[in-house]
N, C-alpha and C. Protein backbone atom coordinates (compact mmCIF):
# COMPACT_ATOMS: atom_id res chain seq x y z
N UNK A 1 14.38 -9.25 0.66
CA UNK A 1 13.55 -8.21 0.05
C UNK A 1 12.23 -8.83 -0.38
N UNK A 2 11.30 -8.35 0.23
CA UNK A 2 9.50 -8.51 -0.25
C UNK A 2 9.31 -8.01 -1.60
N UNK A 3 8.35 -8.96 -1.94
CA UNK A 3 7.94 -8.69 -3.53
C UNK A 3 6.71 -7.51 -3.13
N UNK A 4 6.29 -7.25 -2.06
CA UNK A 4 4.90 -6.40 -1.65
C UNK A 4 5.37 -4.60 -1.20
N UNK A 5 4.79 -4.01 -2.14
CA UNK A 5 5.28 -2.78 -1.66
C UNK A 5 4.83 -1.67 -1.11
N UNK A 6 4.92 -0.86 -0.09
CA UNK A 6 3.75 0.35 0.01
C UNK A 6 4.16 1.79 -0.38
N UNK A 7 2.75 2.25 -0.73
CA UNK A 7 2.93 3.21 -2.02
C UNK A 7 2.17 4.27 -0.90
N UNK A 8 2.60 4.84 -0.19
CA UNK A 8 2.16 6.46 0.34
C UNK A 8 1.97 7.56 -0.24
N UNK A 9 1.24 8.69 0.39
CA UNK A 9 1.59 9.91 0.40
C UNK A 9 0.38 10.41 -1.53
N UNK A 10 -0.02 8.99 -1.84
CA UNK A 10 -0.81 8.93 -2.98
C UNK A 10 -1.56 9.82 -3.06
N UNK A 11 -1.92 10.83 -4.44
CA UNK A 11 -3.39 11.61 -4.34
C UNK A 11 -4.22 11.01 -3.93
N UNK A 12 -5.20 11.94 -3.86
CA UNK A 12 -6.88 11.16 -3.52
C UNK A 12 -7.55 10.65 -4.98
N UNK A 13 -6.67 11.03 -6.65
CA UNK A 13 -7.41 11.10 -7.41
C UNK A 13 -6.91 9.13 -7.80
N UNK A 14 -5.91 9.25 -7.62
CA UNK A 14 -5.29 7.77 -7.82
C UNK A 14 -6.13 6.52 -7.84
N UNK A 15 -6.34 5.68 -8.43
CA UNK A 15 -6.83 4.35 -8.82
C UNK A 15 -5.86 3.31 -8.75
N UNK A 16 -6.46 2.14 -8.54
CA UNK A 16 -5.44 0.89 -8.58
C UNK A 16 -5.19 0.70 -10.07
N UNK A 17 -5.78 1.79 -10.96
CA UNK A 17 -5.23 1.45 -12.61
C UNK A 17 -4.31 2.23 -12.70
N UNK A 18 -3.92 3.94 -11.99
CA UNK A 18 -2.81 4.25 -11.68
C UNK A 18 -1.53 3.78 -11.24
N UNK A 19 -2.01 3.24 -9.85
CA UNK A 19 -0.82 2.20 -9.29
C UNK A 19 -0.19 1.53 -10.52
N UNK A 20 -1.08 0.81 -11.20
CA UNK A 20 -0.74 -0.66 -12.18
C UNK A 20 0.07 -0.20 -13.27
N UNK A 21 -0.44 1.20 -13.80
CA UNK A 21 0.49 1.57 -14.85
C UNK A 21 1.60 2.26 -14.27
N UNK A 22 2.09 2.81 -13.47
CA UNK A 22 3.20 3.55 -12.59
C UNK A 22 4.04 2.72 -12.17
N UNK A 23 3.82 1.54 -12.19
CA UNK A 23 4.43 0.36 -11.49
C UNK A 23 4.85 -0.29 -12.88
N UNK A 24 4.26 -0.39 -13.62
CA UNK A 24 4.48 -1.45 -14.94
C UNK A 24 5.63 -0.61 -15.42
N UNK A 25 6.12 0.36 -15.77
CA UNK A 25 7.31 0.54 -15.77
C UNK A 25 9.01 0.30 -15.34
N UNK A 26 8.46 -0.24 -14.19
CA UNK A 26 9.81 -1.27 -13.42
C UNK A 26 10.17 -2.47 -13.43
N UNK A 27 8.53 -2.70 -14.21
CA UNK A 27 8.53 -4.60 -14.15
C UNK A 27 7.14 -5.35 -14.23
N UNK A 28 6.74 -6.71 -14.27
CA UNK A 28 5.43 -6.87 -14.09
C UNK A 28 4.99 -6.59 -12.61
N UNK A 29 3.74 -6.13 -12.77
CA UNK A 29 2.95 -6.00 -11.69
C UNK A 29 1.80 -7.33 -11.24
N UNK A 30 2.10 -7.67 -10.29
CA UNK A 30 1.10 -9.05 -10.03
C UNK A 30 0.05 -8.56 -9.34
N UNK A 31 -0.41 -7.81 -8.52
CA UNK A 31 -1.18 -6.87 -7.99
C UNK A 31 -1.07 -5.28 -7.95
N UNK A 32 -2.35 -4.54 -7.91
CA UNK A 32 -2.30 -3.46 -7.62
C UNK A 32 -3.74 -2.81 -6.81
N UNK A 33 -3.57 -2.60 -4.91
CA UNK A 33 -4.53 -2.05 -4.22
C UNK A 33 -4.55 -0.64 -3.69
N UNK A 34 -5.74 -0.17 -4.01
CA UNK A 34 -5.98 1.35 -3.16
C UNK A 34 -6.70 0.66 -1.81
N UNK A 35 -6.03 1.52 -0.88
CA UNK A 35 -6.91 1.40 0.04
C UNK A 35 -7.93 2.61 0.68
N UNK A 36 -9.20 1.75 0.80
CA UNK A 36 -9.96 2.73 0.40
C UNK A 36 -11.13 2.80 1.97
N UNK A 37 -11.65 3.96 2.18
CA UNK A 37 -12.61 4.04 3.89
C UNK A 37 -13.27 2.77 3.23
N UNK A 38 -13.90 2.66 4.31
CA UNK A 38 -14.91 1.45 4.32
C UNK A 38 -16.66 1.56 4.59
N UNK A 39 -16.61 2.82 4.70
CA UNK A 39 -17.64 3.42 4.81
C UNK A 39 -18.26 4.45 3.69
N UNK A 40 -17.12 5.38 3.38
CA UNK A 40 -17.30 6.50 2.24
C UNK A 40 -16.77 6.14 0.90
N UNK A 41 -16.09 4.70 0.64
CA UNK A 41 -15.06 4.50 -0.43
C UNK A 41 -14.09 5.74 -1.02
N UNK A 42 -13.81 5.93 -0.07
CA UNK A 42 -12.81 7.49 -0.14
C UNK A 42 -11.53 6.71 0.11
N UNK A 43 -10.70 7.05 -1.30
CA UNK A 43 -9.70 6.48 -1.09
C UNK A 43 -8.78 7.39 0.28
N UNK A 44 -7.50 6.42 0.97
CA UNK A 44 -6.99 6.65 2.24
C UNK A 44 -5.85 7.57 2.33
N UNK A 45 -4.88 7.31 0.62
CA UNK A 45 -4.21 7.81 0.44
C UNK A 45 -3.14 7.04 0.18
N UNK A 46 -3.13 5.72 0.31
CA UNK A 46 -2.26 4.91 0.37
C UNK A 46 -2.00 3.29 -0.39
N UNK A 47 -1.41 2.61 -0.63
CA UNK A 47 -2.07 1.50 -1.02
C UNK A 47 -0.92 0.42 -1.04
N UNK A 48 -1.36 -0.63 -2.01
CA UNK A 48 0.02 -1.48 -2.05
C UNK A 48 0.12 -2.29 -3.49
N UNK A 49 1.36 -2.46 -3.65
CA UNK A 49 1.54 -3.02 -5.37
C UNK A 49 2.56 -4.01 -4.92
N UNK A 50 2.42 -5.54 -5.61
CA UNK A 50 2.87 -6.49 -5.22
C UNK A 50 3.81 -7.26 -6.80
N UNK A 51 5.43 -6.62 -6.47
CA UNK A 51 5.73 -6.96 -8.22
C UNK A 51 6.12 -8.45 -8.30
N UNK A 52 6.40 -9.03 -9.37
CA UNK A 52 6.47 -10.30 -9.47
C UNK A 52 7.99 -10.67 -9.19
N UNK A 53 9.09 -9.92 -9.11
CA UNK A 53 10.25 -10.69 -8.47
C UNK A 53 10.82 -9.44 -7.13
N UNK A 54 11.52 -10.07 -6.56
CA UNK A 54 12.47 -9.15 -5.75
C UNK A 54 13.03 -7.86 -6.64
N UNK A 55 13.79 -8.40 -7.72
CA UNK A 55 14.68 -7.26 -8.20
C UNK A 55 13.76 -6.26 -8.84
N UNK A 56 12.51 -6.51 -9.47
CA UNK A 56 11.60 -5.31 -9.58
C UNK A 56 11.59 -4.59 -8.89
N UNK A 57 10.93 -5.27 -7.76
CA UNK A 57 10.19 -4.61 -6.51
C UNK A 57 11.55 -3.11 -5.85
N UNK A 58 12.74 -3.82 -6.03
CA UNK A 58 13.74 -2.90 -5.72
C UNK A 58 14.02 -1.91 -6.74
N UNK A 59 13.78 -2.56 -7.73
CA UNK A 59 13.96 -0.99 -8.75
C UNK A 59 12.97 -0.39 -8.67
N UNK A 60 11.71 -1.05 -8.33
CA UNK A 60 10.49 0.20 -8.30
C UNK A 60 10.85 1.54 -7.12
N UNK A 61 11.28 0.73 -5.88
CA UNK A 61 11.74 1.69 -4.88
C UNK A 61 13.10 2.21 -5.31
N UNK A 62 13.79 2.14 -5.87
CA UNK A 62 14.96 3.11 -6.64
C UNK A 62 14.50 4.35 -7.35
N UNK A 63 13.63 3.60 -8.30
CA UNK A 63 12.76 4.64 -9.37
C UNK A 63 11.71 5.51 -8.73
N UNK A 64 10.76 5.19 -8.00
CA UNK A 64 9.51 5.91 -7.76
C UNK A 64 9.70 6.27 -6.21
N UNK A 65 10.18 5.92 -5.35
CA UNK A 65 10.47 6.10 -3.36
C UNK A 65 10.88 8.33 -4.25
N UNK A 66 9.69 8.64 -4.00
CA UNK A 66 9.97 10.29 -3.88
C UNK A 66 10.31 10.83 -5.36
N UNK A 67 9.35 9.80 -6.41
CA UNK A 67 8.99 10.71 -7.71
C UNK A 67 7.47 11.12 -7.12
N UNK A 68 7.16 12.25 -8.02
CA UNK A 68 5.97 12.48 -8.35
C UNK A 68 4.57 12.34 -8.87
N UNK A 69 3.67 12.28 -8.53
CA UNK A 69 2.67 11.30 -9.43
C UNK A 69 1.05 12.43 -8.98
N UNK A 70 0.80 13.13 -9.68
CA UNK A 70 -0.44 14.58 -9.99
C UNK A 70 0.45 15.24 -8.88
N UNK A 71 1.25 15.67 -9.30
CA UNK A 71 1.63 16.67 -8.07
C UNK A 71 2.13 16.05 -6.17
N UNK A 72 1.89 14.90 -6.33
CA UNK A 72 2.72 14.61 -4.84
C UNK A 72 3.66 13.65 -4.99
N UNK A 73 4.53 14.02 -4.10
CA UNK A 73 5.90 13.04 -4.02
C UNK A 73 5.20 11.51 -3.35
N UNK A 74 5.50 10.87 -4.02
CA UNK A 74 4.74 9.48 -3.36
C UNK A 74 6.47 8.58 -2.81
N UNK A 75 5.96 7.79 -1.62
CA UNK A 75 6.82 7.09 -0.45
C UNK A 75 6.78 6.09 -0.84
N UNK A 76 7.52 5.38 -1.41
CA UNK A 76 7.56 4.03 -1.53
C UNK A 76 9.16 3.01 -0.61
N UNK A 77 8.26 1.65 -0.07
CA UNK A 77 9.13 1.05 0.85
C UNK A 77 8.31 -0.47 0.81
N UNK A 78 9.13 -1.21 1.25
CA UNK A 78 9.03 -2.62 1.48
C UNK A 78 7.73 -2.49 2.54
N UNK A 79 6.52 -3.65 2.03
CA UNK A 79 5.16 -3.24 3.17
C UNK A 79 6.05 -4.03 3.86
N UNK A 80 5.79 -3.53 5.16
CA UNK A 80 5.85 -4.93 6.34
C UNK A 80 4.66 -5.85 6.96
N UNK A 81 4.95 -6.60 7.16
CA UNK A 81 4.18 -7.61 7.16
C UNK A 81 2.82 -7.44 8.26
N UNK A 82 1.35 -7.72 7.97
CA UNK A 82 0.19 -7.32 8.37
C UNK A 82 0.10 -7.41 9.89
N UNK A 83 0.18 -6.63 11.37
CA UNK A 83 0.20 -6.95 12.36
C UNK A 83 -1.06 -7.61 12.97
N UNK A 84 -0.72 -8.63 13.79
CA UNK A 84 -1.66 -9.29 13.83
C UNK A 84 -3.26 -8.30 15.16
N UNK A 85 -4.40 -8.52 15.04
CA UNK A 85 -5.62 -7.34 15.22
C UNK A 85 -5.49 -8.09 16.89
N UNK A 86 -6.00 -7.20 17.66
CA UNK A 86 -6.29 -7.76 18.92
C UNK A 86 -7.64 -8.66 18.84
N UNK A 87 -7.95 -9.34 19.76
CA UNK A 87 -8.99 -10.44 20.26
C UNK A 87 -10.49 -9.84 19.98
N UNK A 88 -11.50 -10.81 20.06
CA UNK A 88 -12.89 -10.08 20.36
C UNK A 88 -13.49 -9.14 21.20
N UNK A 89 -14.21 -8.68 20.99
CA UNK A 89 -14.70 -7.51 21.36
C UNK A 89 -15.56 -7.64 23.44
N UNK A 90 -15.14 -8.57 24.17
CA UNK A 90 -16.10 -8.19 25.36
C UNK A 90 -15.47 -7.47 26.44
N UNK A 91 -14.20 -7.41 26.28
CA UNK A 91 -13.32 -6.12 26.82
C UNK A 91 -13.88 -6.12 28.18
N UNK A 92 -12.38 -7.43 28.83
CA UNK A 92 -12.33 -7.00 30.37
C UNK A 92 -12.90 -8.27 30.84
N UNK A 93 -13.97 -8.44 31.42
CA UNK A 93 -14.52 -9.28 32.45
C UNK A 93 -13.53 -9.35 34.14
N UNK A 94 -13.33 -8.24 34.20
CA UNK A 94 -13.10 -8.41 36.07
C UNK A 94 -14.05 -8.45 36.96
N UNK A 95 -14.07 -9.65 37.78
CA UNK A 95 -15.16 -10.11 38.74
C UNK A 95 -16.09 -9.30 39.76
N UNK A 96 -16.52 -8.18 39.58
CA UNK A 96 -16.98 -7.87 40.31
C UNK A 96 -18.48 -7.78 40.76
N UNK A 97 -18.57 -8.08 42.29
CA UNK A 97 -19.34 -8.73 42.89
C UNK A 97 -20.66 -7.48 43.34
């Protein structure tokens, strides 16, 4: 079990000071991220909270996996781990003459 968790299905009004206090109820919180556009800083809807042991992290998903938080059921689950991005950008080079 990952100490890193993802928090779905989040309002748009939500803050990583939301996350932090919603989470501090299960246990310490060692992190707390919104993820947010990168262009509009509009949050995505989603984010991730990283608790300080295993057995938190599992009671947080006991406790909060489909409580409520302003009105939406928020998803909580073990993040899985970051997939790695494809290569640079020159896409292709087939020889043609």
């Amino acid at each position: 079990m990952g100490k890193k968790l993802y928090v779905g299905n989040l309002p748009y009004s939500a803050t990583q000071q939301t996350l932090h206090e919603t989470f501090s109820q299960c246990g310490t919180v060692d992190s707390a991220t919104m993820i947010t556009d990168r262009d509009t800083g509009q949050s995505k809807g989603f984010g991730f909270v990283e608790m300080s042991s295993d057995s938190e992290a599992q009671k947080a998903i006991q406790e909060l996996n489909g409580a409520t938080l302003e009105n939406r059921q928020i998803k909580v689950n073990e993040a899985k781990p970051k997939a790695p991005r494809g290569g640079g950008g020159y896409g292709g080079g087939s020889n043609r003459w």
